[in-house]
PDB file of N, CA and C in Angstrom:
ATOM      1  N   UNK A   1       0.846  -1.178   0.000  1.00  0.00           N
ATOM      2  CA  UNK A   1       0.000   0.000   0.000  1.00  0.00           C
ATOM      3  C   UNK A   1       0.893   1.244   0.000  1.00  0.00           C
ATOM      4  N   UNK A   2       0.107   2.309  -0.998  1.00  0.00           N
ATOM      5  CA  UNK A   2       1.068   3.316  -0.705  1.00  0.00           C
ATOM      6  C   UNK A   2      -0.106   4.411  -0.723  1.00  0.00           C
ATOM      7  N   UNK A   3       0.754   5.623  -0.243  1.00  0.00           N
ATOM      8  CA  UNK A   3      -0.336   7.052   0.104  1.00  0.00           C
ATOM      9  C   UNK A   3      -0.763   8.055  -0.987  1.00  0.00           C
ATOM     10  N   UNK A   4      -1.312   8.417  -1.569  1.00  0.00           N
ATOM     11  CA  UNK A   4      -0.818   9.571  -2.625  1.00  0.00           C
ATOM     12  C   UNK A   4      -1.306  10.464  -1.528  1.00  0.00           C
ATOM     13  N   UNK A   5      -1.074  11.636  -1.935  1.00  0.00           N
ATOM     14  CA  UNK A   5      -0.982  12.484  -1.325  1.00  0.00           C
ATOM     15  C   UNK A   5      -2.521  13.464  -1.941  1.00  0.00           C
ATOM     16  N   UNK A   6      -3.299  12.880  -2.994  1.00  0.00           N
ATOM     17  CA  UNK A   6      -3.872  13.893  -3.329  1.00  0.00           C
ATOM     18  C   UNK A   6      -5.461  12.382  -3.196  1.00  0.00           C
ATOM     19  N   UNK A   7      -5.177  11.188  -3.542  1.00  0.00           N
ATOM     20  CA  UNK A   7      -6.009  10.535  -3.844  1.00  0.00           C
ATOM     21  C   UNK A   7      -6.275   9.665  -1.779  1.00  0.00           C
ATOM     22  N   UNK A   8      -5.509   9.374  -1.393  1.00  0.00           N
ATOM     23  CA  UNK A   8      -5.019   8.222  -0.258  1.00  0.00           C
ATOM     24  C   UNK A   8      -5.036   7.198  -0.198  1.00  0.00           C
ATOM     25  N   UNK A   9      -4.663   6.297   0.343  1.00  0.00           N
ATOM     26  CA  UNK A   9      -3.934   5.277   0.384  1.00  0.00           C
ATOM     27  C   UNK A   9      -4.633   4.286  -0.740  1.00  0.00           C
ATOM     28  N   UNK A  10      -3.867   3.305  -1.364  1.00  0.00           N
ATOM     29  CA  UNK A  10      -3.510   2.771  -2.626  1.00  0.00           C
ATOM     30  C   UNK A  10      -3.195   1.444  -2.646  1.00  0.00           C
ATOM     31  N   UNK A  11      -3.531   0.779  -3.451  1.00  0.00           N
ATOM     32  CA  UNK A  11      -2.887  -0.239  -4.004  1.00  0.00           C
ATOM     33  C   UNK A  11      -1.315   0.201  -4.861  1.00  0.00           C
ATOM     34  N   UNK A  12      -0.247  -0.506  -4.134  1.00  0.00           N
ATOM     35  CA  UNK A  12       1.419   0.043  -4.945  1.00  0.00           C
ATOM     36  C   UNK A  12       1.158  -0.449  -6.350  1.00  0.00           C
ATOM     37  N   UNK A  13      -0.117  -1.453  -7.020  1.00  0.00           N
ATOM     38  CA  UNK A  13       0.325  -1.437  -8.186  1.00  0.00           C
ATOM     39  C   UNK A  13      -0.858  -0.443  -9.065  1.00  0.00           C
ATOM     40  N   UNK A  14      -1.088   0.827  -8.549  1.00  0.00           N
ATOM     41  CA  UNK A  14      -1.693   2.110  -8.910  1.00  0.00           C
ATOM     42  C   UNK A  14      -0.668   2.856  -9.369  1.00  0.00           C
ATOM     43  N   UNK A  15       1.080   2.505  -8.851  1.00  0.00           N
ATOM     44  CA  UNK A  15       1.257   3.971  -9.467  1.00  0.00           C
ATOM     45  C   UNK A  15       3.152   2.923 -10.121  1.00  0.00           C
ATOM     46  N   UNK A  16       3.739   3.984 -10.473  1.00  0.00           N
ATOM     47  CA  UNK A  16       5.181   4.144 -11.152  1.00  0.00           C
ATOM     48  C   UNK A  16       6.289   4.622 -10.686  1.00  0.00           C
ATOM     49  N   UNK A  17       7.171   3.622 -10.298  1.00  0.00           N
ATOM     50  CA  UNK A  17       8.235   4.417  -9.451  1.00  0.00           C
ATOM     51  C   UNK A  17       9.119   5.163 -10.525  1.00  0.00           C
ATOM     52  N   UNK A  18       9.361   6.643 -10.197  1.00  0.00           N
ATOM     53  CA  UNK A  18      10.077   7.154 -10.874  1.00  0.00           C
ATOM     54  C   UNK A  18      11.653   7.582 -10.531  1.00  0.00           C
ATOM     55  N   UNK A  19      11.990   6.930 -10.167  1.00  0.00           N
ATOM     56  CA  UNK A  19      13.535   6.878  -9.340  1.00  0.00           C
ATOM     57  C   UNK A  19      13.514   7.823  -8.219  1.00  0.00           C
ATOM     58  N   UNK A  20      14.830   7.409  -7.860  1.00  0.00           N
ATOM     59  CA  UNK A  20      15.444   8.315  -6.267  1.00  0.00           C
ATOM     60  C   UNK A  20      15.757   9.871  -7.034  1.00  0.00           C
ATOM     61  N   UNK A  21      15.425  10.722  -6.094  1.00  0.00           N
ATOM     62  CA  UNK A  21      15.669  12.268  -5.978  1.00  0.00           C
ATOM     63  C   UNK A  21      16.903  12.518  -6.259  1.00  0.00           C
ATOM     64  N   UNK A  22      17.649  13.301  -7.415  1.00  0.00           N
ATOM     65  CA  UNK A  22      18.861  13.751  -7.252  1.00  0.00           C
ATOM     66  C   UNK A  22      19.107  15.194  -7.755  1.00  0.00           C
ATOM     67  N   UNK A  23      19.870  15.948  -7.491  1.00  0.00           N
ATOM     68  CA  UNK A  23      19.973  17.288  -7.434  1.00  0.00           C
ATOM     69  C   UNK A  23      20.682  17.162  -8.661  1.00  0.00           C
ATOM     70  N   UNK A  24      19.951  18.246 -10.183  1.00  0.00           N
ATOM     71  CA  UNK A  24      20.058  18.025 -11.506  1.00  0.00           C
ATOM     72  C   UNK A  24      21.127  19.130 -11.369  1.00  0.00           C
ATOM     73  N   UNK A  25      21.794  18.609 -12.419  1.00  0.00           N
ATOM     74  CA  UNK A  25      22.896  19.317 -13.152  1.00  0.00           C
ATOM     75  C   UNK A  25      23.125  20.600 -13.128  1.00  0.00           C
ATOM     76  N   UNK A  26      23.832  21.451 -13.293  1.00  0.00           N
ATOM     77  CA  UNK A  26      23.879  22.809 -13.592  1.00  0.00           C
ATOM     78  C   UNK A  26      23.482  23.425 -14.932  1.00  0.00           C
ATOM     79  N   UNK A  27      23.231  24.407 -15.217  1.00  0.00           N
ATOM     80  CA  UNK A  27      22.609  24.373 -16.838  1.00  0.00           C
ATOM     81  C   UNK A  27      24.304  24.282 -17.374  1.00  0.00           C
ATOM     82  N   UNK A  28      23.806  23.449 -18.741  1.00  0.00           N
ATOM     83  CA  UNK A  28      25.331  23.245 -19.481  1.00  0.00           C
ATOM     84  C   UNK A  28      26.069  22.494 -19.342  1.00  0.00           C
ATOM     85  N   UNK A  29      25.680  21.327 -18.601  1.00  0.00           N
ATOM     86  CA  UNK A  29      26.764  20.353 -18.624  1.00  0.00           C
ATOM     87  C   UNK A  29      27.326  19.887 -19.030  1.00  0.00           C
ATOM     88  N   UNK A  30      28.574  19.240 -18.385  1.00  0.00           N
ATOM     89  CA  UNK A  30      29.523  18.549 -19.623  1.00  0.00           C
ATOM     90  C   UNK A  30      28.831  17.361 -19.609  1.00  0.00           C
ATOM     91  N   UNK A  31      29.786  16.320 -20.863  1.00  0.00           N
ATOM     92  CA  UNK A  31      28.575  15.085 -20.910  1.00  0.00           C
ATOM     93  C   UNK A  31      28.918  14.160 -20.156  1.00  0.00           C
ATOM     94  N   UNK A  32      30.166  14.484 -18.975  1.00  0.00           N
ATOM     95  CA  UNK A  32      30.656  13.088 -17.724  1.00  0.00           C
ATOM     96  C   UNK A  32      29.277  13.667 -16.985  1.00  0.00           C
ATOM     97  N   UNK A  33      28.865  14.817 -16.947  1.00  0.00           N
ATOM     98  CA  UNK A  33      27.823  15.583 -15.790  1.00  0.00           C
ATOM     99  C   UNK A  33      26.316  15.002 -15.970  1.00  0.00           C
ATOM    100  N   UNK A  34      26.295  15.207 -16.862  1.00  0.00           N
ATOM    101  CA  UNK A  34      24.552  14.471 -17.819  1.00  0.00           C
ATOM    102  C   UNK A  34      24.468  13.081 -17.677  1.00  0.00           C
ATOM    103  N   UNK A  35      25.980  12.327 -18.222  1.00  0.00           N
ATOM    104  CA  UNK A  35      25.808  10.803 -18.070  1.00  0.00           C
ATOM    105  C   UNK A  35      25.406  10.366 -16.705  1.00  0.00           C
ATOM    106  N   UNK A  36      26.246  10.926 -15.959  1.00  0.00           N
ATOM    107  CA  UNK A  36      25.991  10.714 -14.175  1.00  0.00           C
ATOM    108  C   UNK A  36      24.691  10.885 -13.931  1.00  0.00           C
ATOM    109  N   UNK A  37      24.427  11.884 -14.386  1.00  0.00           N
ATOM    110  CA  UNK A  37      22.839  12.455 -13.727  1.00  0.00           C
ATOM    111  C   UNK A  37      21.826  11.471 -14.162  1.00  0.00           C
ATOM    112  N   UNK A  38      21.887  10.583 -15.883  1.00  0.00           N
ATOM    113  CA  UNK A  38      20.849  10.198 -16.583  1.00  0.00           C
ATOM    114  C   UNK A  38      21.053   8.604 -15.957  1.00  0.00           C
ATOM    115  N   UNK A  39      22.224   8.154 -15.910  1.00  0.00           N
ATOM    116  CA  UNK A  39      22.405   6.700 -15.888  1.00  0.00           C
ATOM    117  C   UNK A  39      23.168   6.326 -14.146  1.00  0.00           C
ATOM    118  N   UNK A  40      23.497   7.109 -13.105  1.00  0.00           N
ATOM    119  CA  UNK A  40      24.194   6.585 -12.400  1.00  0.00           C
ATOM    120  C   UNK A  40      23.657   7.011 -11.023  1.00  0.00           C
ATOM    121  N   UNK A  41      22.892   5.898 -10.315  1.00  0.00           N
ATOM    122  CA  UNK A  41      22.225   5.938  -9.059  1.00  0.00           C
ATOM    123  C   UNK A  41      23.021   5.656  -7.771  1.00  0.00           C
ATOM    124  N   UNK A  42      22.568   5.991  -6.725  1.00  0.00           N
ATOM    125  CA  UNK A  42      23.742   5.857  -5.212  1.00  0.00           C
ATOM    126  C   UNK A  42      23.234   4.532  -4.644  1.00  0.00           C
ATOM    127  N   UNK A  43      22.028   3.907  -5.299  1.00  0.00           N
ATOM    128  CA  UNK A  43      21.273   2.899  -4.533  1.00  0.00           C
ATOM    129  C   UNK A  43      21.615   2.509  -3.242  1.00  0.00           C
ATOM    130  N   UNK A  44      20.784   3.918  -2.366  1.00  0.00           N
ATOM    131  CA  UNK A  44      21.609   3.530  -0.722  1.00  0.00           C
ATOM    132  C   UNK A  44      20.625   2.707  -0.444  1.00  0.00           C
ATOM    133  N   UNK A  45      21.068   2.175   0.593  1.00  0.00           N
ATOM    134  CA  UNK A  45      20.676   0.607   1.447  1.00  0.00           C
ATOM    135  C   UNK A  45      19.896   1.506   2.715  1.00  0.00           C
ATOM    136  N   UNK A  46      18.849   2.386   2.641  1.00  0.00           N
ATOM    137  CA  UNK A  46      18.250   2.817   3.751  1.00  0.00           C
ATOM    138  C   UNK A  46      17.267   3.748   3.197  1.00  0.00           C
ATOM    139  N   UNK A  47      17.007   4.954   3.924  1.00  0.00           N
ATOM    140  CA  UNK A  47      16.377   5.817   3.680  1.00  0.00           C
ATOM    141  C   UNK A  47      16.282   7.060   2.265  1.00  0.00           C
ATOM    142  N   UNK A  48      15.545   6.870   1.610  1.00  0.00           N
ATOM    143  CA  UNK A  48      15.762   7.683   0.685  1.00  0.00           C
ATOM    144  C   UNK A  48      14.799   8.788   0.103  1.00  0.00           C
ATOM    145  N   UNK A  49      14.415   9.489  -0.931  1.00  0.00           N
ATOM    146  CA  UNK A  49      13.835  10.255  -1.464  1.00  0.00           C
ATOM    147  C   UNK A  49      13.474   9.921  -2.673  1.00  0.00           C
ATOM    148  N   UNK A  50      12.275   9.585  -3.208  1.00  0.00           N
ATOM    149  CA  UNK A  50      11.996   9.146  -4.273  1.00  0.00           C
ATOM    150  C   UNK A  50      10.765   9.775  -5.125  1.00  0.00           C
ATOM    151  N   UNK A  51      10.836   9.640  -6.560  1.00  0.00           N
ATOM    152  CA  UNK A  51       9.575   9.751  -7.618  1.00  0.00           C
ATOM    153  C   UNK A  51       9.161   8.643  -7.292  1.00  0.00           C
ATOM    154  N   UNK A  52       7.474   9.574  -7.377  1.00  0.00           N
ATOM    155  CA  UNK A  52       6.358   8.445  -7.607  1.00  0.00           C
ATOM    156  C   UNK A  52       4.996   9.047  -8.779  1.00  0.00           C
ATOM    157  N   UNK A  53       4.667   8.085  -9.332  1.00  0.00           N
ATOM    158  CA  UNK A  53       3.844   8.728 -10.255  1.00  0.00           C
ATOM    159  C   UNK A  53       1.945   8.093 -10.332  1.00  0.00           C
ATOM    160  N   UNK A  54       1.448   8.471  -9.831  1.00  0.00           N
ATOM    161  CA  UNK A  54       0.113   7.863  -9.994  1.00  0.00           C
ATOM    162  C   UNK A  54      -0.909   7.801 -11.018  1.00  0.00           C
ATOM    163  N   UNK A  55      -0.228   6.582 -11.800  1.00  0.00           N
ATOM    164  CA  UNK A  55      -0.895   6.000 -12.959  1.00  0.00           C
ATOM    165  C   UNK A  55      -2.325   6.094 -13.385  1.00  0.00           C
ATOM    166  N   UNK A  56      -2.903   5.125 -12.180  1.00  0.00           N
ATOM    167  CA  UNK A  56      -4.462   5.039 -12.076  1.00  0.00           C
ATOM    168  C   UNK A  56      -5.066   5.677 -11.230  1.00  0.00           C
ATOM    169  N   UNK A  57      -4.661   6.625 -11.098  1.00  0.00           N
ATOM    170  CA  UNK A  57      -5.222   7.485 -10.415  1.00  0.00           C
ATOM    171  C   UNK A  57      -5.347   8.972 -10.245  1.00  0.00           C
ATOM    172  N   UNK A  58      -4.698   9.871  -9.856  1.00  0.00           N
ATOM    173  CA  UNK A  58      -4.978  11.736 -10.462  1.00  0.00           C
ATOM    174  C   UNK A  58      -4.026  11.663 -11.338  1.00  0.00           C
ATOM    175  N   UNK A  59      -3.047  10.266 -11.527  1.00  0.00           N
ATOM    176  CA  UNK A  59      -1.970  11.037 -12.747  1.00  0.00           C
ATOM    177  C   UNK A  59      -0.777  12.333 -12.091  1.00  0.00           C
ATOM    178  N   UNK A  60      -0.696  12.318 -11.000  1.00  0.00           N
ATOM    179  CA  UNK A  60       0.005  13.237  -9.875  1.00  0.00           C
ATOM    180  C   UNK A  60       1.326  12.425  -9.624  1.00  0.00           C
ATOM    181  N   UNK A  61       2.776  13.343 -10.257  1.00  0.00           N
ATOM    182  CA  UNK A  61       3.835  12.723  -9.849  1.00  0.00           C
ATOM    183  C   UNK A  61       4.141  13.349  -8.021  1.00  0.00           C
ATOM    184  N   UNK A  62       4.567  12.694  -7.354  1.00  0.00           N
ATOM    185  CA  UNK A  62       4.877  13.034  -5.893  1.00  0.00           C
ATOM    186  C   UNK A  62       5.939  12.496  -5.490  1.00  0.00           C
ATOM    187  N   UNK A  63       6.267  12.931  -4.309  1.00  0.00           N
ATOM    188  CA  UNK A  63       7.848  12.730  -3.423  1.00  0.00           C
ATOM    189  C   UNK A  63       7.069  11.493  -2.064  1.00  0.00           C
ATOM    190  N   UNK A  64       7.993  10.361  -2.708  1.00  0.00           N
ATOM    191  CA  UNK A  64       7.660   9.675  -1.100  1.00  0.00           C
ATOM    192  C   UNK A  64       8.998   9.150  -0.828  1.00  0.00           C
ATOM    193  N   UNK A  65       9.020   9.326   0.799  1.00  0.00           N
ATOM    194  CA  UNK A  65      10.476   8.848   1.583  1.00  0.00           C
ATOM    195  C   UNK A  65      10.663   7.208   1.992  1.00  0.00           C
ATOM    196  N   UNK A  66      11.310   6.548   1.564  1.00  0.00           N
ATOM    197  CA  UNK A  66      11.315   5.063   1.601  1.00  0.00           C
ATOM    198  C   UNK A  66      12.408   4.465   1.926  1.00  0.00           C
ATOM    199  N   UNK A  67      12.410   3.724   3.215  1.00  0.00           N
ATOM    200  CA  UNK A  67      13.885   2.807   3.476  1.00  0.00           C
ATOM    201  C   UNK A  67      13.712   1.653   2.868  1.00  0.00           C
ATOM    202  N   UNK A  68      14.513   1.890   2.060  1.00  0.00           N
ATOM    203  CA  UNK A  68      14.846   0.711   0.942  1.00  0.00           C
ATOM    204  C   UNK A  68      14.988  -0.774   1.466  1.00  0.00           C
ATOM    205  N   UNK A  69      15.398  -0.692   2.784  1.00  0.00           N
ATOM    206  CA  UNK A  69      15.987  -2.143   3.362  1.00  0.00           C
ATOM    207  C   UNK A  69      14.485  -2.583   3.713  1.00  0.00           C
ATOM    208  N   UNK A  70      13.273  -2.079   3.539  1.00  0.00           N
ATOM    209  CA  UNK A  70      12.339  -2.689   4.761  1.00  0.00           C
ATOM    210  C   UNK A  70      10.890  -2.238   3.741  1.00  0.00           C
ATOM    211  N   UNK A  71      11.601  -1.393   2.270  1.00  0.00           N
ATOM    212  CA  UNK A  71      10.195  -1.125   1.626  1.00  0.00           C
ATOM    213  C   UNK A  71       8.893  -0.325   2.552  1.00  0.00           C
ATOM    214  N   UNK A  72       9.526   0.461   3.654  1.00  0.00           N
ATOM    215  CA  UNK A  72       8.509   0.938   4.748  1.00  0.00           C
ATOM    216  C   UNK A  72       8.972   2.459   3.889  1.00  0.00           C
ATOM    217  N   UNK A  73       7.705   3.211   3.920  1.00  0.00           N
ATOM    218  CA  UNK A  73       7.383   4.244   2.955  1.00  0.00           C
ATOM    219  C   UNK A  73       6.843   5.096   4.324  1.00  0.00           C
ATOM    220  N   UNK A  74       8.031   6.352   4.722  1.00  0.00           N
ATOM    221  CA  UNK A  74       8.096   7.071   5.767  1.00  0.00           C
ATOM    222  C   UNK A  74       6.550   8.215   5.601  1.00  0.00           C
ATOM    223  N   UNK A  75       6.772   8.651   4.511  1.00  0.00           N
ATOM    224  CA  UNK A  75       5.626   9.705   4.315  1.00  0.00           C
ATOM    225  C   UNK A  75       5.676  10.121   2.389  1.00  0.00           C
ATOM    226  N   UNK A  76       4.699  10.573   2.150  1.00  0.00           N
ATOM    227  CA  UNK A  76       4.257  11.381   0.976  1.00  0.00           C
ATOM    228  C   UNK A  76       3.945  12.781   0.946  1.00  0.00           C
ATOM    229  N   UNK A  77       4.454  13.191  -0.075  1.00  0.00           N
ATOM    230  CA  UNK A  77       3.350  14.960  -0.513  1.00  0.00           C
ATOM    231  C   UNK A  77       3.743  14.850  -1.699  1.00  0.00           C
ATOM    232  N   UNK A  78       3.309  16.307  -2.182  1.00  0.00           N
ATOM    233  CA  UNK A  78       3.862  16.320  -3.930  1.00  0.00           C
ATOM    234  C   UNK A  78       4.492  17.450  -3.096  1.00  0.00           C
ATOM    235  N   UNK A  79       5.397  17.737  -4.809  1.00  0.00           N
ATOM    236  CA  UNK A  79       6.615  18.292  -4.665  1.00  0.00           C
ATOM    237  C   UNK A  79       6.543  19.716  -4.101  1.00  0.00           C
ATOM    238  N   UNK A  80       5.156  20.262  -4.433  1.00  0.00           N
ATOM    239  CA  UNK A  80       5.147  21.601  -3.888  1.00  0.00           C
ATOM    240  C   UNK A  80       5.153  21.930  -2.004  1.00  0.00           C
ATOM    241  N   UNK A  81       5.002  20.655  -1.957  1.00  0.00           N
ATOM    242  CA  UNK A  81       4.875  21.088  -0.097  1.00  0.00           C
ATOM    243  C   UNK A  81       6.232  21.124   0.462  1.00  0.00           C
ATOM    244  N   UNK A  82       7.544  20.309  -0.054  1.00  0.00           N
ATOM    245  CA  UNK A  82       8.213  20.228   0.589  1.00  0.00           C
ATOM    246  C   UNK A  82       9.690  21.385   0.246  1.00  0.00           C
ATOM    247  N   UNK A  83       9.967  22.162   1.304  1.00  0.00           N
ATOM    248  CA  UNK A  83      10.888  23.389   0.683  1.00  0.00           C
ATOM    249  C   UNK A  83      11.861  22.648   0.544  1.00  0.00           C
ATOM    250  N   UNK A  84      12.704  23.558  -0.792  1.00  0.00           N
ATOM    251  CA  UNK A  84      14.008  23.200  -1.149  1.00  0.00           C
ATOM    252  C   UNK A  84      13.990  21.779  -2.326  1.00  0.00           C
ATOM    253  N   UNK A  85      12.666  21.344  -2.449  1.00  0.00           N
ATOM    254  CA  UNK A  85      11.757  20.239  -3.373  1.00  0.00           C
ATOM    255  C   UNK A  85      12.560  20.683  -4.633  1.00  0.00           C
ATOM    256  N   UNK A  86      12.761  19.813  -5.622  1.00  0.00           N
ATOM    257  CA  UNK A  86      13.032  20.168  -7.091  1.00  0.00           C
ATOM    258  C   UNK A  86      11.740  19.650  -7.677  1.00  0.00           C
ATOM    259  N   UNK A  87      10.825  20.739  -7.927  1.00  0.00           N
ATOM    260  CA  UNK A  87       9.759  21.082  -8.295  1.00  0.00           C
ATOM    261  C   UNK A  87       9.232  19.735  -9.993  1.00  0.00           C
ATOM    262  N   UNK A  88      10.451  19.478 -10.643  1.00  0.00           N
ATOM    263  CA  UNK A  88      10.112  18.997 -11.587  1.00  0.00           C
ATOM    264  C   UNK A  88      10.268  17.584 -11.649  1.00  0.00           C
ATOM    265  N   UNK A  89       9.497  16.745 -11.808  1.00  0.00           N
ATOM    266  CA  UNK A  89       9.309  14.942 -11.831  1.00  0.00           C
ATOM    267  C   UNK A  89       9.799  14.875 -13.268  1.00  0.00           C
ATOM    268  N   UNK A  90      10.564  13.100 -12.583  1.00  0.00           N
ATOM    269  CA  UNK A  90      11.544  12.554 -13.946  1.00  0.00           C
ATOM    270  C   UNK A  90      10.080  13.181 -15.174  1.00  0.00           C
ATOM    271  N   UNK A  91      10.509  12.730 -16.688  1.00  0.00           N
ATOM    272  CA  UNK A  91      10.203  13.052 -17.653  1.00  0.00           C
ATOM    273  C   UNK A  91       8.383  11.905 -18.404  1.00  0.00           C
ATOM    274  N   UNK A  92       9.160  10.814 -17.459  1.00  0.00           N
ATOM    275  CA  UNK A  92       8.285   9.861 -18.461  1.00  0.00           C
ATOM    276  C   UNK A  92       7.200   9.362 -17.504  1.00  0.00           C
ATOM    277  N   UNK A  93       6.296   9.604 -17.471  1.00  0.00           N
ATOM    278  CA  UNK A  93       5.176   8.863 -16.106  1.00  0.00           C
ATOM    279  C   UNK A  93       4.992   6.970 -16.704  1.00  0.00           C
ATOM    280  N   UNK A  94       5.493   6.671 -16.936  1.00  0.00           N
ATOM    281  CA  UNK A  94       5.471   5.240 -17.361  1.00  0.00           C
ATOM    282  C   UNK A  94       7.018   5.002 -16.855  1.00  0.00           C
ATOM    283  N   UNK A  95       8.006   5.487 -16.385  1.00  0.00           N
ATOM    284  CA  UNK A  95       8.989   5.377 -15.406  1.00  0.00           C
ATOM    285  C   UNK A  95       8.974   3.991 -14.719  1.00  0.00           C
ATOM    286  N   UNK A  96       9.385   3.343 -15.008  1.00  0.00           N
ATOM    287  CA  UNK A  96       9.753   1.790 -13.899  1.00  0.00           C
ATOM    288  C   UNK A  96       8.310   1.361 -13.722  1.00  0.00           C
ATOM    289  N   UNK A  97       8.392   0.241 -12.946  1.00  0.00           N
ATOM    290  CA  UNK A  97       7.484  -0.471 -12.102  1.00  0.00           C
ATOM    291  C   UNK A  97       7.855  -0.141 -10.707  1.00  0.00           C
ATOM    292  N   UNK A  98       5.961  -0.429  -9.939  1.00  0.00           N
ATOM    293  CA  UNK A  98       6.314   0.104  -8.581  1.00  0.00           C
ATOM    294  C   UNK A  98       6.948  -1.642  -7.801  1.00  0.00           C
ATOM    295  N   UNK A  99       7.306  -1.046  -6.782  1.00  0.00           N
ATOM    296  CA  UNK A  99       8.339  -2.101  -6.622  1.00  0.00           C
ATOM    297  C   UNK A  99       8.465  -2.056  -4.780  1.00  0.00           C
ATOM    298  N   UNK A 100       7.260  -0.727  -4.139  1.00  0.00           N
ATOM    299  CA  UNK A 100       7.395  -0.327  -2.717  1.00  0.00           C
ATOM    300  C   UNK A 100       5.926  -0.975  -2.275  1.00  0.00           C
ATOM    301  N   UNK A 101       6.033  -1.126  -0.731  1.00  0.00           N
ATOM    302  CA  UNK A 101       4.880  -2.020  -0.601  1.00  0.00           C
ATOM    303  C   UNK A 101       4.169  -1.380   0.900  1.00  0.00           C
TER     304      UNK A 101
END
């Protein structure tokens, strides 16, 4: 089960994981900067920050916090609630399979 933040709580196979949170590039990057950013994840073993995208449901990409070791999903909002948020969700709402429970 997971929360949206606009719909509540869910079946996890309602929505699309859209990867872990990472702080995008500077404008202009070189292409070691872009490759990193597009293809190279920290996959920490705990707590993290993640895209989520709700498929079947408002279609609302959101931020949920998830320790990876235990699939326990700390909290949800969308991106506008949380300061210092990078306002913009990965590109593709068909992004992965959900995979949090």
């Amino acid at each position: 089960m997971l929360a949206c933040p606009n719909c509540g709580v869910r079946e996890v196979t309602d929505f699309g994981f859209g990867g872990e949170i990472s702080e995008r590039p500077a404008s202009r990057p070189s292409w070691r900067e872009l490759n990193a950013y597009n293809y190279f994840r920290r996959n920490v073993a705990g707590v993290q920050r993640e895209w989520w995208y709700h498929r079947s449901g408002c279609r609302a990409w959101f931020i949920a916090e998830r320790d990876t070791r235990t699939n326990a999903v700390q909290w949800t909002a969308l991106p506008g609630a949380l300061p210092g948020a990078d306002p913009s969700p990965p590109t593709s709402p068909s992004a992965g399979q959900a995979s949090a429970a």
